[in-house]
N, C-alpha and C. Protein backbone atom coordinates (compact mmCIF):
# COMPACT_ATOMS: atom_id res chain seq x y z
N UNK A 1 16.55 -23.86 -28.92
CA UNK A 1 15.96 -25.12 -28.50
C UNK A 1 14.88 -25.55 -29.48
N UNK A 2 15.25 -26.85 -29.14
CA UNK A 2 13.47 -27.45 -30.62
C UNK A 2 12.45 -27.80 -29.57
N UNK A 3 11.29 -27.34 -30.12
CA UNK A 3 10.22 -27.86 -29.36
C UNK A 3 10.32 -29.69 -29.13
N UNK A 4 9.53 -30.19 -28.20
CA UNK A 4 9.08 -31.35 -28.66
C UNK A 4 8.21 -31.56 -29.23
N UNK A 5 8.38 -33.03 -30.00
CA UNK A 5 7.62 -34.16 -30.62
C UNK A 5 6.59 -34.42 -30.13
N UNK A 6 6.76 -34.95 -28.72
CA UNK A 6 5.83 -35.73 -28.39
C UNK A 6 4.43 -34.81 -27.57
N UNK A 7 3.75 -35.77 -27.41
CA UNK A 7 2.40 -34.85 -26.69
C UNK A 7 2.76 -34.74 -25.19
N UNK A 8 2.10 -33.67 -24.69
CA UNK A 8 2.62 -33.37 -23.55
C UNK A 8 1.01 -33.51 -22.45
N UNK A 9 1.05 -34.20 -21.95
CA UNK A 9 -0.55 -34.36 -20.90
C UNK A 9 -0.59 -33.24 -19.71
N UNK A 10 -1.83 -32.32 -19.66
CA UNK A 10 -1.97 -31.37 -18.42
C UNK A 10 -1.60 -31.89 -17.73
N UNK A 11 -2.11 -33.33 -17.19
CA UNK A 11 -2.03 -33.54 -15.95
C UNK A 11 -0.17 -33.53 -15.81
N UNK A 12 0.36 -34.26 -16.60
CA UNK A 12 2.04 -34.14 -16.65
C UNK A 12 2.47 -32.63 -16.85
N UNK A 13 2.27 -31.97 -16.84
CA UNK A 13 2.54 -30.68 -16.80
C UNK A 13 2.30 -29.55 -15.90
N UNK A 14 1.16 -30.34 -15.39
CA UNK A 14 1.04 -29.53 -13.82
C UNK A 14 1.44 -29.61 -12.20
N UNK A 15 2.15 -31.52 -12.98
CA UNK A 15 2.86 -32.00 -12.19
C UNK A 15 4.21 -31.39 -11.84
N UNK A 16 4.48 -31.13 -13.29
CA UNK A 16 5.81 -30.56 -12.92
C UNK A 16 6.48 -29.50 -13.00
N UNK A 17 4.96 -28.58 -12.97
CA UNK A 17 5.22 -26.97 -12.57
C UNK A 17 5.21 -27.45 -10.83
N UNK A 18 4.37 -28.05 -10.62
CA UNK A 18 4.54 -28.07 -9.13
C UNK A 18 5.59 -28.82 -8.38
N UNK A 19 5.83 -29.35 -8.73
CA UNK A 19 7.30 -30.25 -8.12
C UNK A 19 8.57 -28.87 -8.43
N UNK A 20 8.33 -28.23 -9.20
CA UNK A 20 9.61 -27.09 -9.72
C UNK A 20 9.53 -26.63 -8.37
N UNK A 21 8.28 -26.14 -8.83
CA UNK A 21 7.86 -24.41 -7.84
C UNK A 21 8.20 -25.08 -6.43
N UNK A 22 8.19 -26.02 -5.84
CA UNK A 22 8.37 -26.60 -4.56
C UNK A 22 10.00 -26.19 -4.13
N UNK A 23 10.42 -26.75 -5.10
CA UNK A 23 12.01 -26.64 -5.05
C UNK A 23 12.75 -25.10 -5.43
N UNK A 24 12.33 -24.54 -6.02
CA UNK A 24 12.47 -23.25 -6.60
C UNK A 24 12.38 -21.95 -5.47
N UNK A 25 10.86 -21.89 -5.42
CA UNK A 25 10.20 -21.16 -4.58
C UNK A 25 9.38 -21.90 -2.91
N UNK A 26 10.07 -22.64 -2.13
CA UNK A 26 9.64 -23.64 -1.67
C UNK A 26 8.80 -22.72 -0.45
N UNK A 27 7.17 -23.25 -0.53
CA UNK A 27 6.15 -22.89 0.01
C UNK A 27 5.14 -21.62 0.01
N UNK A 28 5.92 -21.30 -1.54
CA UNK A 28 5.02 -20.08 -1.49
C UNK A 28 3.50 -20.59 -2.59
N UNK A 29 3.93 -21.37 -3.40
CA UNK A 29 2.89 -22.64 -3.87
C UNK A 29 1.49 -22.69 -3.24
N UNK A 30 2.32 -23.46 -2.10
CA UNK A 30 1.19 -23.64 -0.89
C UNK A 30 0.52 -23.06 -0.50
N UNK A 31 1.14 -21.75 -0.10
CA UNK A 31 0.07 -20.57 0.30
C UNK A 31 -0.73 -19.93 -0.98
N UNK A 32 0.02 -19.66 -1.83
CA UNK A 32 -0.85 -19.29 -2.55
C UNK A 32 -2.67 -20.22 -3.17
N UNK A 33 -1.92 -21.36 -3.31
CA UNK A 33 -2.91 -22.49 -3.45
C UNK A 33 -3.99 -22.08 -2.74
N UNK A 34 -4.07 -21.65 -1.18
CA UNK A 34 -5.11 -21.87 -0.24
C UNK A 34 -6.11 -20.92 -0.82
N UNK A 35 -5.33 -19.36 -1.35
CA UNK A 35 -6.39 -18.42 -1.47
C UNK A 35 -7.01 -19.16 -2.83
N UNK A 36 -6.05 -19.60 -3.68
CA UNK A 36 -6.95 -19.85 -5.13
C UNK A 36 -7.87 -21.07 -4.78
N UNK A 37 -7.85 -22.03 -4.29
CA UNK A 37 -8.91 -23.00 -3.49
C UNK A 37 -10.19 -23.03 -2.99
N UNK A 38 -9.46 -21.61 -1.98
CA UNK A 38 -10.80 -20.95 -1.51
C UNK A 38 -11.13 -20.23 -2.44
N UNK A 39 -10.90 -19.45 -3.69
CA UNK A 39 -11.83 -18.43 -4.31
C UNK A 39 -12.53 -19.06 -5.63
N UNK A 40 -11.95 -20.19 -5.91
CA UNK A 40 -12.01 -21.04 -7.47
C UNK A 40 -12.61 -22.40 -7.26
N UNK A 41 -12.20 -22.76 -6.22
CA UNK A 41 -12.22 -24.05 -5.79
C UNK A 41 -11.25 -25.06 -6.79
N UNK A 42 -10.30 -24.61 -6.58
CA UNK A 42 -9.37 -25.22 -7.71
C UNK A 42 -7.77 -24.51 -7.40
N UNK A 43 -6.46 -25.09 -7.07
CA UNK A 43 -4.86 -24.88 -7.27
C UNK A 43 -4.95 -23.77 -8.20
N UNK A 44 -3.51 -22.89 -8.56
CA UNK A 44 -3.51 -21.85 -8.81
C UNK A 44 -2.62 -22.53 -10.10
N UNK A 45 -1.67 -23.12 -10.26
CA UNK A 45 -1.26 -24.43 -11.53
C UNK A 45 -2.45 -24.77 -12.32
N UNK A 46 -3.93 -25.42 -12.11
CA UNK A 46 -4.55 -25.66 -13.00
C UNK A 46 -5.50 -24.76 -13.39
N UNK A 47 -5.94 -23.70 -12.77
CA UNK A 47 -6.43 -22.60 -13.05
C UNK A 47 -5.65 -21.93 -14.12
N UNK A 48 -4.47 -21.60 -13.94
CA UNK A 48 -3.58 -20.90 -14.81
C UNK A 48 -3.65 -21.82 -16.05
N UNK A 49 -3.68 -22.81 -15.88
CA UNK A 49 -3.86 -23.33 -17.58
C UNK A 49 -5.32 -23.07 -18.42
N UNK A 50 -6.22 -22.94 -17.45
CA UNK A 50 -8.00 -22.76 -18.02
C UNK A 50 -8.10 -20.94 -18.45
N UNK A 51 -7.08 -20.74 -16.98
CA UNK A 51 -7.58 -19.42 -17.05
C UNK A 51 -6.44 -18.27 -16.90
N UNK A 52 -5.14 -17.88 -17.22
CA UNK A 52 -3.84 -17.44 -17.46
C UNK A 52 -4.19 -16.08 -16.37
N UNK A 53 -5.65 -15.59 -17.35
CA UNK A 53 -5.65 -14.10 -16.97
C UNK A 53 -5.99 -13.64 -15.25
N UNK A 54 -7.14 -15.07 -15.32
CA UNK A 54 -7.92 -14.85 -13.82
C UNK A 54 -7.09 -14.87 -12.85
N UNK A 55 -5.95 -15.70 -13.15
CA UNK A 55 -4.37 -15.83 -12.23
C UNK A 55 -3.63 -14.45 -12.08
N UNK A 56 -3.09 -13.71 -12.89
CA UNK A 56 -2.87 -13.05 -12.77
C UNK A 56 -3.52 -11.63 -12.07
N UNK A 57 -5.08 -11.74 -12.32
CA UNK A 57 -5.47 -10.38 -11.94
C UNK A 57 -5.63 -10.62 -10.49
N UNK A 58 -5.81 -11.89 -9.99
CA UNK A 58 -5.47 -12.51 -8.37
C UNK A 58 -4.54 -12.24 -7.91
N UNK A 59 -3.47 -12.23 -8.38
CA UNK A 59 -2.39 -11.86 -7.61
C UNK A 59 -2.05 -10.73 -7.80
N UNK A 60 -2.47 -9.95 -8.32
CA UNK A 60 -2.32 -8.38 -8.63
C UNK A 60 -3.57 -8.11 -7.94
N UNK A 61 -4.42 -8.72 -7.36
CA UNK A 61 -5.24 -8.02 -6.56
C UNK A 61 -4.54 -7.92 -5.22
N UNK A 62 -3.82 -9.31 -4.72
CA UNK A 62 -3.18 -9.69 -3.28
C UNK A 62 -2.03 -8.91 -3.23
N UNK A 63 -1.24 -8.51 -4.26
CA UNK A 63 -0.14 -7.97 -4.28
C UNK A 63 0.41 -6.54 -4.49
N UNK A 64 -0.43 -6.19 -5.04
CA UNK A 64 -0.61 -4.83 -5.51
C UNK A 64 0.15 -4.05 -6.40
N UNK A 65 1.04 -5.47 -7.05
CA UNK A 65 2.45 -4.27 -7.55
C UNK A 65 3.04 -5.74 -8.55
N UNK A 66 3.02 -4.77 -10.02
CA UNK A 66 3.09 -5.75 -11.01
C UNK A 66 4.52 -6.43 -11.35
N UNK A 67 5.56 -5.68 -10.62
CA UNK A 67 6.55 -6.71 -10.38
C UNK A 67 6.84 -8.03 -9.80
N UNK A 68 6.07 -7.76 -8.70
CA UNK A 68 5.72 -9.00 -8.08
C UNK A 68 4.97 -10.04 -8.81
N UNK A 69 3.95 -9.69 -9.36
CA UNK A 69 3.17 -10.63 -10.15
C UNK A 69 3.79 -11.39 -10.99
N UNK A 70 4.49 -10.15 -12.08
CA UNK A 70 5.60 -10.94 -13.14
C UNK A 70 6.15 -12.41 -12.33
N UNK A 71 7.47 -11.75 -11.66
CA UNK A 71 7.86 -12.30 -10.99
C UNK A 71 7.59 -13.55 -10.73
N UNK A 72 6.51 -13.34 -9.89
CA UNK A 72 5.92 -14.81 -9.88
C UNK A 72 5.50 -15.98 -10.61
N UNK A 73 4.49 -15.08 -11.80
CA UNK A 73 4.31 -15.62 -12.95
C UNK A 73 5.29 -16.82 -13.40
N UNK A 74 6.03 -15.47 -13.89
CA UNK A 74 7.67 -16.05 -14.72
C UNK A 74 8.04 -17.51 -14.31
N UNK A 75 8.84 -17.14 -12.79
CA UNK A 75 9.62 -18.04 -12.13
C UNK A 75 8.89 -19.52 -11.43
N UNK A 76 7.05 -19.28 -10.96
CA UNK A 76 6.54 -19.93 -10.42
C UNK A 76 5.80 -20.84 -11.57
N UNK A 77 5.22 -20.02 -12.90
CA UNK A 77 4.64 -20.64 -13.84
C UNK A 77 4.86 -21.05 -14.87
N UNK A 78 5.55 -19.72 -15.46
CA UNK A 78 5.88 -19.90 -17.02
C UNK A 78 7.11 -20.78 -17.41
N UNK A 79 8.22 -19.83 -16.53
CA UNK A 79 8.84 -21.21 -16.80
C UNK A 79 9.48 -22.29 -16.45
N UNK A 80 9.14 -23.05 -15.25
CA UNK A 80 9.22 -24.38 -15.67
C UNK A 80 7.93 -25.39 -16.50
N UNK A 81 6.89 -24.76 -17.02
CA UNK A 81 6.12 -25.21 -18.27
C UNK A 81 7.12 -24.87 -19.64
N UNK A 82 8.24 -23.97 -19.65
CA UNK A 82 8.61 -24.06 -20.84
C UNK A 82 10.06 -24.85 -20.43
N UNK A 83 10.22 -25.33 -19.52
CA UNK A 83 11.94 -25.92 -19.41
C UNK A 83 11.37 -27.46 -19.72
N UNK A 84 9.95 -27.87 -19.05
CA UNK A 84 9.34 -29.27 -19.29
C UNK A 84 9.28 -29.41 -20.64
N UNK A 85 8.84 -28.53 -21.87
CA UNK A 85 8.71 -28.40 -23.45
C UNK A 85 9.69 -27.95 -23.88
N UNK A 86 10.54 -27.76 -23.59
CA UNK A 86 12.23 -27.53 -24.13
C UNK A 86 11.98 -26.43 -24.58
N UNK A 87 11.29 -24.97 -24.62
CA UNK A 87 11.19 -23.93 -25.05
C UNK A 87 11.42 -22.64 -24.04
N UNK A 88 12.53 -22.95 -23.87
CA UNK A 88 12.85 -21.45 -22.57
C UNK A 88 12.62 -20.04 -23.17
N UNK A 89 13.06 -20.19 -24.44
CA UNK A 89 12.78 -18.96 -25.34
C UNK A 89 12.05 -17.84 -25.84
N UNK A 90 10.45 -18.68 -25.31
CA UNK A 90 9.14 -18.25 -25.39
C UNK A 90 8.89 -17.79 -23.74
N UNK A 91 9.79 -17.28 -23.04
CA UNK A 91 9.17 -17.18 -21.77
C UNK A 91 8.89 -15.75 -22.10
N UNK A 92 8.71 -14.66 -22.85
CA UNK A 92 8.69 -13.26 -22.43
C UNK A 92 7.46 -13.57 -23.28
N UNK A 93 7.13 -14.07 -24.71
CA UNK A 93 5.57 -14.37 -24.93
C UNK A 93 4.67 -15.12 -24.59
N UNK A 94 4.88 -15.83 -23.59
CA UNK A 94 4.35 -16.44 -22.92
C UNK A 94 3.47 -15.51 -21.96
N UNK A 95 4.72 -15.15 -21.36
CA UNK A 95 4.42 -14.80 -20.04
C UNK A 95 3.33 -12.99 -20.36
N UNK A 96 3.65 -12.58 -21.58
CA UNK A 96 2.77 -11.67 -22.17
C UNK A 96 1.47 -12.20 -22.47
N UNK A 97 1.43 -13.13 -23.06
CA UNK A 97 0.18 -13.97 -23.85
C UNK A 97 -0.67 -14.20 -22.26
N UNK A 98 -0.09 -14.99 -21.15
CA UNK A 98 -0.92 -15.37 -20.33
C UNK A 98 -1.43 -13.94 -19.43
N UNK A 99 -1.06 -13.07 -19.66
CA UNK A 99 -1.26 -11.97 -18.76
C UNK A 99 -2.60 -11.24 -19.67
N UNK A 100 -1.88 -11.13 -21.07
CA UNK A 100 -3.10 -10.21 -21.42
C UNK A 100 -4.01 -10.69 -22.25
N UNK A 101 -3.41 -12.15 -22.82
CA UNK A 101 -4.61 -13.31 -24.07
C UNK A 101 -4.50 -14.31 -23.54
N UNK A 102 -5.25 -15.17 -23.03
CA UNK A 102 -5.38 -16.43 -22.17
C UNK A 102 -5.56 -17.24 -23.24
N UNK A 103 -6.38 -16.92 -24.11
CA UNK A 103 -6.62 -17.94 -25.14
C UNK A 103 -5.35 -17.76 -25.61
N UNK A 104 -4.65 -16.83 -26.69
CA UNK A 104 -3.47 -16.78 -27.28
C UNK A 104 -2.44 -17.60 -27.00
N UNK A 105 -2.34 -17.68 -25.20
CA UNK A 105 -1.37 -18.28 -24.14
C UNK A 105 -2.12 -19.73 -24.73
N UNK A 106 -3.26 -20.11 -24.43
CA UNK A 106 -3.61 -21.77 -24.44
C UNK A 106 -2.86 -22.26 -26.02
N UNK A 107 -3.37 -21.33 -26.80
CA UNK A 107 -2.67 -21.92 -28.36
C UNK A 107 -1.72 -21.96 -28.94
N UNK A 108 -0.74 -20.96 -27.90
CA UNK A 108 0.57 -21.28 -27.73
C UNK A 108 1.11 -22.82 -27.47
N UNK A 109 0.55 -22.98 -25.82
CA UNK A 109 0.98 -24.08 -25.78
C UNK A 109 -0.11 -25.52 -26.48
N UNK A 110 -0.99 -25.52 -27.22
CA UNK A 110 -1.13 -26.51 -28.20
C UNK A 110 -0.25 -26.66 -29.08
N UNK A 111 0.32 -25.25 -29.41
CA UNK A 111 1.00 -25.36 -30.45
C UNK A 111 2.25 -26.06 -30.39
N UNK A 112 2.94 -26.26 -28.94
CA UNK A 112 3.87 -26.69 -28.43
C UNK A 112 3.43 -28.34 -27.26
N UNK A 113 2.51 -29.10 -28.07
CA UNK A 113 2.28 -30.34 -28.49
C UNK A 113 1.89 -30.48 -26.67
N UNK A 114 0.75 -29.34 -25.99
CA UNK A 114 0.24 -29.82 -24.79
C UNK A 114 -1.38 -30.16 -24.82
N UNK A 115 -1.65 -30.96 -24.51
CA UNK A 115 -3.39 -31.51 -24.75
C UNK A 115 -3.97 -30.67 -23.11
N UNK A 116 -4.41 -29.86 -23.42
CA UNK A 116 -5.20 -29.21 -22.43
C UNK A 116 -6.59 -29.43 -22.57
């Protein structure tokens, strides 16, 4: 796949991790949202873009078991942000980058034309 051209806006991008995850995983979004709300004051979609890692060690706190996390990660986060940028390809460094380099993960996706 080729990346895109064009610029890609957070706000359009968090739109449509969440419209995925609705349809995908329908309502686990939601719940999850409440705890990241209450602990961040902020959705668990725009957190994950500021903050990759703080997401993850949240749900590996609630969950206890790093399959699950992946899991979630993967299917809830990573990628439909990479099916929206035409880059399905990058989901295993991605999904590495946001777990263990948050920054690495953010300059990834600059690099893949998203204005965060």
């Amino acid at each position: 796949m080729i990346a895109r051209s064009s610029r890609v806006d957070k706000d359009e991008l968090i739109s449509y991790v969440r419209s995925y995850s609705l349809r995908v995983m329908p309502g686990l979004l939601n719940i999850l949202n409440k705890v990241f709300i209450a602990r961040f004051g902020t959705d668990m979609v725009a957190l994950f873009l500021n903050d990759s890692k703080k997401v993850y060690e949240t749900l590996l706190s609630l969950y206890n078991n790093e399959d699950t996390v992946t899991l979630i990660m993967s299917y809830l986060l990573i990628k439909p942000m990479l099916i929206k940028l035409g880059r399905l390809d990058l989901v295993d460094k991605a999904l590495t980058l946001a777990m263990k380099n948050p920054e690495g993960f953010k300059e990834m996706l600059r690099s893949l034309n998203v204005d965060l």
